[in-house]
C-alpha atoms as a PDB file:
ATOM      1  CA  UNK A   1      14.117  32.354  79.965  1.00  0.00           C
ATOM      2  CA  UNK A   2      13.178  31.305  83.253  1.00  0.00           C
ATOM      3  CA  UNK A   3      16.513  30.443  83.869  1.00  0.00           C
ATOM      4  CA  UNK A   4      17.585  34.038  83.626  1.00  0.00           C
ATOM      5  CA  UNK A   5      14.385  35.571  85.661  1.00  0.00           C
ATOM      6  CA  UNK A   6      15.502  33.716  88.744  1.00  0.00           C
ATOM      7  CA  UNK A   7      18.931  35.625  88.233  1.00  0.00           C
ATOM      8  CA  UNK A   8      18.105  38.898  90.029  1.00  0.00           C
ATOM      9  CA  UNK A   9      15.963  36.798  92.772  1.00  0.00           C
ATOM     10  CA  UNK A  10      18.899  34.801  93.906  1.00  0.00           C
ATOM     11  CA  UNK A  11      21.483  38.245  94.045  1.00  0.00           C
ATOM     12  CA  UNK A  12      18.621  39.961  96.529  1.00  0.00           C
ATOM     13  CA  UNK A  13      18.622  36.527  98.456  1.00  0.00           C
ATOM     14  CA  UNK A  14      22.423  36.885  98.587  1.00  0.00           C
ATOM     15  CA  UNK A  15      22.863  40.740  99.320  1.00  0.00           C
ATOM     16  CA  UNK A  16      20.289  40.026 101.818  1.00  0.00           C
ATOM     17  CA  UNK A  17      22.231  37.115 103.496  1.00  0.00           C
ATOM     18  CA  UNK A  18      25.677  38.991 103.149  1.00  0.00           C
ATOM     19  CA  UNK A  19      24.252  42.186 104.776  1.00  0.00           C
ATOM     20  CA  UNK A  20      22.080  40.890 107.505  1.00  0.00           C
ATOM     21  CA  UNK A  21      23.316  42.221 110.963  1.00  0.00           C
ATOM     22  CA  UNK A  22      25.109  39.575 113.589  1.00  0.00           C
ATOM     23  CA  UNK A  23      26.525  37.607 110.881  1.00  0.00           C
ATOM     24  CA  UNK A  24      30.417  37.118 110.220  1.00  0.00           C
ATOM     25  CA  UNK A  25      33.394  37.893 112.115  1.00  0.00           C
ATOM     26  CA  UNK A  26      34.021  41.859 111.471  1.00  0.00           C
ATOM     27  CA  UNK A  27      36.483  44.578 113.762  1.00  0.00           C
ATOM     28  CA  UNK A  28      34.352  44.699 117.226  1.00  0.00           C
ATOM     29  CA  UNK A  29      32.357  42.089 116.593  1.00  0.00           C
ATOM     30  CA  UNK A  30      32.587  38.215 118.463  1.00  0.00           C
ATOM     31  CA  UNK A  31      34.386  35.139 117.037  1.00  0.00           C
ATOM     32  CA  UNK A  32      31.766  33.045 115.397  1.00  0.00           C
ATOM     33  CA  UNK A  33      31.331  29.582 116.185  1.00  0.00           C
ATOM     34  CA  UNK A  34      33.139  27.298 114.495  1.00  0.00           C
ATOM     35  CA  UNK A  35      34.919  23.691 114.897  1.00  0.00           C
ATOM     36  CA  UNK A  36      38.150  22.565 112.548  1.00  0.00           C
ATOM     37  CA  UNK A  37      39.765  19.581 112.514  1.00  0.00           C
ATOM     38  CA  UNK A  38      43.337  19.895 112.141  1.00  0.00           C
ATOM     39  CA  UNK A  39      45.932  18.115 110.197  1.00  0.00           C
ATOM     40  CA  UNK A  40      47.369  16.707 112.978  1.00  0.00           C
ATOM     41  CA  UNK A  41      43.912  15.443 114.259  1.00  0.00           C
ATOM     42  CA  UNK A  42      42.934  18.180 116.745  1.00  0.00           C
ATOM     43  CA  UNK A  43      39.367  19.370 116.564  1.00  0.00           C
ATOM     44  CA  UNK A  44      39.467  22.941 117.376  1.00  0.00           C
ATOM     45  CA  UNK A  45      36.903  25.330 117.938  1.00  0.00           C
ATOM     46  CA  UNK A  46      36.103  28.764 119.353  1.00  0.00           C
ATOM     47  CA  UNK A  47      36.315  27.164 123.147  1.00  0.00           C
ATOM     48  CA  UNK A  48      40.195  25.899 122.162  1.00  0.00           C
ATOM     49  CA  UNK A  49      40.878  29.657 122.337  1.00  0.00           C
ATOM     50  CA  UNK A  50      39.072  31.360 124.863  1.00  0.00           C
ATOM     51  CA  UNK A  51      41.368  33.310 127.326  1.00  0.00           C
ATOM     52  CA  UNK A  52      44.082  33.731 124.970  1.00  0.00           C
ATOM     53  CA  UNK A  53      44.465  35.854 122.016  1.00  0.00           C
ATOM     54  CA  UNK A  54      44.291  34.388 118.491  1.00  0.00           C
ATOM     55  CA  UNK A  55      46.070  35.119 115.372  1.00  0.00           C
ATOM     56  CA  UNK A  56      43.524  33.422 112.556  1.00  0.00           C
ATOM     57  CA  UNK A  57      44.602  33.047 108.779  1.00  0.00           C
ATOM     58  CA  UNK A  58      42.230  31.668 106.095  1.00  0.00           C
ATOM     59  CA  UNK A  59      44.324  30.602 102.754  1.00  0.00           C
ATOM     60  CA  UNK A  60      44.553  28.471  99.823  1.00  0.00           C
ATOM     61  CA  UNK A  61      47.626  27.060  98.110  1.00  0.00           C
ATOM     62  CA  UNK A  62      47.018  28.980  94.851  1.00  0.00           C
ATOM     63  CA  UNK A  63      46.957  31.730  96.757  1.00  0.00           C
ATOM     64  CA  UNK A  64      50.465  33.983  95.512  1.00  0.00           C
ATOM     65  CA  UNK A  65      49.473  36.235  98.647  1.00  0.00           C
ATOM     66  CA  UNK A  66      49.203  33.435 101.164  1.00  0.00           C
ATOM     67  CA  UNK A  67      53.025  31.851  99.667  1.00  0.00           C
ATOM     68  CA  UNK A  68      54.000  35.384 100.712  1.00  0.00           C
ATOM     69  CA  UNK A  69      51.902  35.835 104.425  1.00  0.00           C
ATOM     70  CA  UNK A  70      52.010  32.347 105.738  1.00  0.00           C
ATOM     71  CA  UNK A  71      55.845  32.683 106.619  1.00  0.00           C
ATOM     72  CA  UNK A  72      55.526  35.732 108.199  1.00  0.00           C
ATOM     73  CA  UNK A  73      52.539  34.460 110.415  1.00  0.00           C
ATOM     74  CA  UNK A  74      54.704  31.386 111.512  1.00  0.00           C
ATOM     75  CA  UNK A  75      57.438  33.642 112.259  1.00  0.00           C
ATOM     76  CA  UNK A  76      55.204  35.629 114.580  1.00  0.00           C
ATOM     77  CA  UNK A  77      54.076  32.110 115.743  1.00  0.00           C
ATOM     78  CA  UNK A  78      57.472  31.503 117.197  1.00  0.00           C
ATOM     79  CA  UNK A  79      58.306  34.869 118.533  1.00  0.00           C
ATOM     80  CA  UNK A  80      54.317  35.213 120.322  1.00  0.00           C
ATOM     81  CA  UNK A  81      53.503  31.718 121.229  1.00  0.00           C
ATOM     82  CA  UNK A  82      55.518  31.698 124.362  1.00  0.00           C
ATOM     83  CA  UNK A  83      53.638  34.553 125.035  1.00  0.00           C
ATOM     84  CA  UNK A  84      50.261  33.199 124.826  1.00  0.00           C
ATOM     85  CA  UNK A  85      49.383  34.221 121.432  1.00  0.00           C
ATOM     86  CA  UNK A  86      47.436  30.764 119.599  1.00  0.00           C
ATOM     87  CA  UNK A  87      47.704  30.369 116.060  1.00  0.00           C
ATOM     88  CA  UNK A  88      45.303  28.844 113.278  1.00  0.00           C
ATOM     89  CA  UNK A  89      45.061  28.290 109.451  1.00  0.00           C
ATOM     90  CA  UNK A  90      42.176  27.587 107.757  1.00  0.00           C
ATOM     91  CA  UNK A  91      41.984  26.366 104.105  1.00  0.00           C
ATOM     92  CA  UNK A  92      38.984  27.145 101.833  1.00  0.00           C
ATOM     93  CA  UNK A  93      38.283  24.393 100.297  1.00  0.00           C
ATOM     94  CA  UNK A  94      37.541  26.964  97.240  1.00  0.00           C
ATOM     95  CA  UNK A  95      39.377  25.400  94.284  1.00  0.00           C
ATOM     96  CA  UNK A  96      41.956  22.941  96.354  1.00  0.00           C
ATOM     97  CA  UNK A  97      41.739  19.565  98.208  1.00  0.00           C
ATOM     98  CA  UNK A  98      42.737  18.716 101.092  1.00  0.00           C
ATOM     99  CA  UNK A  99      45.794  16.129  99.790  1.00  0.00           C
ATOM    100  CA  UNK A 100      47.029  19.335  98.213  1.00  0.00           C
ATOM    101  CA  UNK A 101      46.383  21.733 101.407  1.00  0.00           C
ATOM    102  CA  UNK A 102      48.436  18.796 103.399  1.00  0.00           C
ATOM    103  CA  UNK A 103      51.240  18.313 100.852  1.00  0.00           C
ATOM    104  CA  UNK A 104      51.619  22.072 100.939  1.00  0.00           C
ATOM    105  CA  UNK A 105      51.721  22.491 104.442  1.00  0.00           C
ATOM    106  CA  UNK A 106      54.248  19.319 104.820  1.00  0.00           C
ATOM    107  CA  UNK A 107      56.660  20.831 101.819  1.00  0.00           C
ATOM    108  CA  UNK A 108      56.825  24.417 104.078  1.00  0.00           C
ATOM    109  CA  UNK A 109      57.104  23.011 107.443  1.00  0.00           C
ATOM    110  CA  UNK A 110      54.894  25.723 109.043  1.00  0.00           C
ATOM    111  CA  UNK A 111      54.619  25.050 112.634  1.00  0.00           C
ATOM    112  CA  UNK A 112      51.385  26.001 113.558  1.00  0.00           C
ATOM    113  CA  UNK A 113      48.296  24.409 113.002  1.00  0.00           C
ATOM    114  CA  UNK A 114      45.887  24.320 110.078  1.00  0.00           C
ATOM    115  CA  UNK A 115      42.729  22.955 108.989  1.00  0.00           C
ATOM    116  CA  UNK A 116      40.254  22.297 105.929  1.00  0.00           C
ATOM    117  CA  UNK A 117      37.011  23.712 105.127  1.00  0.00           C
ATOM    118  CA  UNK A 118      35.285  21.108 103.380  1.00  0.00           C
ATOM    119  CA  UNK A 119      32.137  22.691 102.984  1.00  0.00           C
ATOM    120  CA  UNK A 120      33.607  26.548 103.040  1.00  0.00           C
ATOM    121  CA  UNK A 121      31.311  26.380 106.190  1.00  0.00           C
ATOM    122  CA  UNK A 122      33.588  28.295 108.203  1.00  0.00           C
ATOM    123  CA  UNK A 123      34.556  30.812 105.322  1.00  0.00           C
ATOM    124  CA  UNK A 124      30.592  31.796 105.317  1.00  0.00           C
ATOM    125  CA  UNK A 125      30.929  32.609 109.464  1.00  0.00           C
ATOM    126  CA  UNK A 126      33.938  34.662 109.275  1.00  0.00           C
ATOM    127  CA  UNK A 127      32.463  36.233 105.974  1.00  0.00           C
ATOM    128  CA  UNK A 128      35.785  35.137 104.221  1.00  0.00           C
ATOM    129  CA  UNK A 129      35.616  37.494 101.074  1.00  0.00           C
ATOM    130  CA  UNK A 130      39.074  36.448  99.618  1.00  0.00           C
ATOM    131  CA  UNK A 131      42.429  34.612 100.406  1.00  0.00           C
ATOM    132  CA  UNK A 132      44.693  35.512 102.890  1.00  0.00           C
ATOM    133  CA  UNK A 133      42.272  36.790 105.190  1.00  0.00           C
ATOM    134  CA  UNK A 134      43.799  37.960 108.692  1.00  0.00           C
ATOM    135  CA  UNK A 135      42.142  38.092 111.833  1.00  0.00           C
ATOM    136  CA  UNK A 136      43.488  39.197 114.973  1.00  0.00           C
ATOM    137  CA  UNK A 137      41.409  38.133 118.229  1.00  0.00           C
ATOM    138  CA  UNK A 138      41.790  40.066 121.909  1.00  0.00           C
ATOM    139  CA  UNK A 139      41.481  37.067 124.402  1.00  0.00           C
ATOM    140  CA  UNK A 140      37.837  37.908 125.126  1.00  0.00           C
ATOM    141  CA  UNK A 141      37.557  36.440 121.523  1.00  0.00           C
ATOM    142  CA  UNK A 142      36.410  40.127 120.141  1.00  0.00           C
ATOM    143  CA  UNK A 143      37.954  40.676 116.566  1.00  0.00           C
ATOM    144  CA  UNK A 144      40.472  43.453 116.586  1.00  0.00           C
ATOM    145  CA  UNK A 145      42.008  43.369 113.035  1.00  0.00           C
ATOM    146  CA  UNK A 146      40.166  41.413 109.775  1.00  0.00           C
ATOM    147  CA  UNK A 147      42.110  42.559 106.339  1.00  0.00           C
ATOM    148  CA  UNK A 148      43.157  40.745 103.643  1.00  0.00           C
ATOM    149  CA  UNK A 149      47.203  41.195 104.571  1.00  0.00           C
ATOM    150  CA  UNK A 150      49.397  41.776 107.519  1.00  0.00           C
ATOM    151  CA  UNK A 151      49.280  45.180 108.588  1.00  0.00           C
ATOM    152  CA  UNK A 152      53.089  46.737 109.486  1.00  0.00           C
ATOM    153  CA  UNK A 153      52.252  46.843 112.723  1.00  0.00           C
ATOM    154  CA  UNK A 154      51.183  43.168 113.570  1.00  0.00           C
ATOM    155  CA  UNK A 155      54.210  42.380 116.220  1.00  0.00           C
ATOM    156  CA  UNK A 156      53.161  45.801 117.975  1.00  0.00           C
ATOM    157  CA  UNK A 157      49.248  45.085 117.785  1.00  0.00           C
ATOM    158  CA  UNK A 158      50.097  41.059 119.034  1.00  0.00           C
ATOM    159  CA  UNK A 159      52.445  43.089 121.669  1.00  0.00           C
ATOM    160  CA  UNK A 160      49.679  44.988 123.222  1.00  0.00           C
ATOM    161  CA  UNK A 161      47.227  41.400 123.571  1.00  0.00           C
ATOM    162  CA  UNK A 162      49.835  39.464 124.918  1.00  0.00           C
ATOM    163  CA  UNK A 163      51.091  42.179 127.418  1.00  0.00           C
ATOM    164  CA  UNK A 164      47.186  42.228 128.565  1.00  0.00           C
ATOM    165  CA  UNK A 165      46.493  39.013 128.413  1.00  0.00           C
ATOM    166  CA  UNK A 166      49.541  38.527 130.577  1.00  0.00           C
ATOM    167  CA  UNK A 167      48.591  41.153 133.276  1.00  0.00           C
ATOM    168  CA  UNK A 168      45.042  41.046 133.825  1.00  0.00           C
ATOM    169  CA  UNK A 169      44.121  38.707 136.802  1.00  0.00           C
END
């Protein structure tokens, strides 16, 4: 019985959490912090990308969606990189391990990096609700697109922050 009267206690605690202003990565709002260490041994974090404009998946390799999105993103990858656009995937950690996330990777031969999220540390900053999640970043590191899918205007919305990023001073 007690068991169930802390129920309703710990969903306030978590609306409350969820809801509270300045926390997550929505449209408008400021990458959060956040450091990754890649597969390849990079550590990245939110300074790896400042300047340039940042194309940010989060994804999981039960994820039917993800087997679908990834090799879109790593075509855009090849087409924007040379223009400045930086790439990232994050795995979860929800329900997967690491050997798997790396085997995975390794058997598609994306090009791009990705990372692991242990602890689903960096899930909880970018408010990660569900796998894919997409984020688009301008190059002042302001979110500019979070969904759960590519939209059908990606390569025109990447267009537009790698034309800027190129021209401004």
């Amino acid at each position: 019985m007690k068991k169930n009267a802390l129920i309703p206690l710990q969903v306030l605690l978590l609306l409350m959490f969820a809801l509270s202003p300045g926390w997550g990565a929505e449209v408008g709002e400021p990458l959060p912090d956040f450091d990754v260490q890649t597969f390849d041994g990079k550590s990245l974090s939110r300074a790896s990308f400042a300047g340039k404009p940042l194309l940010l998946v989060f994804w999981n390799t039960w994820c039917s969606d993800c087997l679908r999105e990834l090799p879109e993103i790593n075509r855009l990858a090849g087409k924007f990189g040379p223009r400045g656009l930086e790439v990232l995937a994050v795995n979860t950690g929800l329900n997967d391990t690491e050997s798997k996330a790396r085997a995975y990777w390794k058997k598609y031969g994306y090009k791009f990096p990705t990372g692991f999220d242990h602890s689903f540390e960096i899930g909880t900053a970018f408010r990660v609700r569900g796998v894919p999640t997409v984020l688009l970043v301008d190059a002042k590191g302001v979110v500019r697109y979070k969904q759960s899918l590519l939209p059908k205007d990606m390569e025109e919305r990447i267009n537009q922050l790698t034309l800027q990023k190129s021209s401004s001073p």
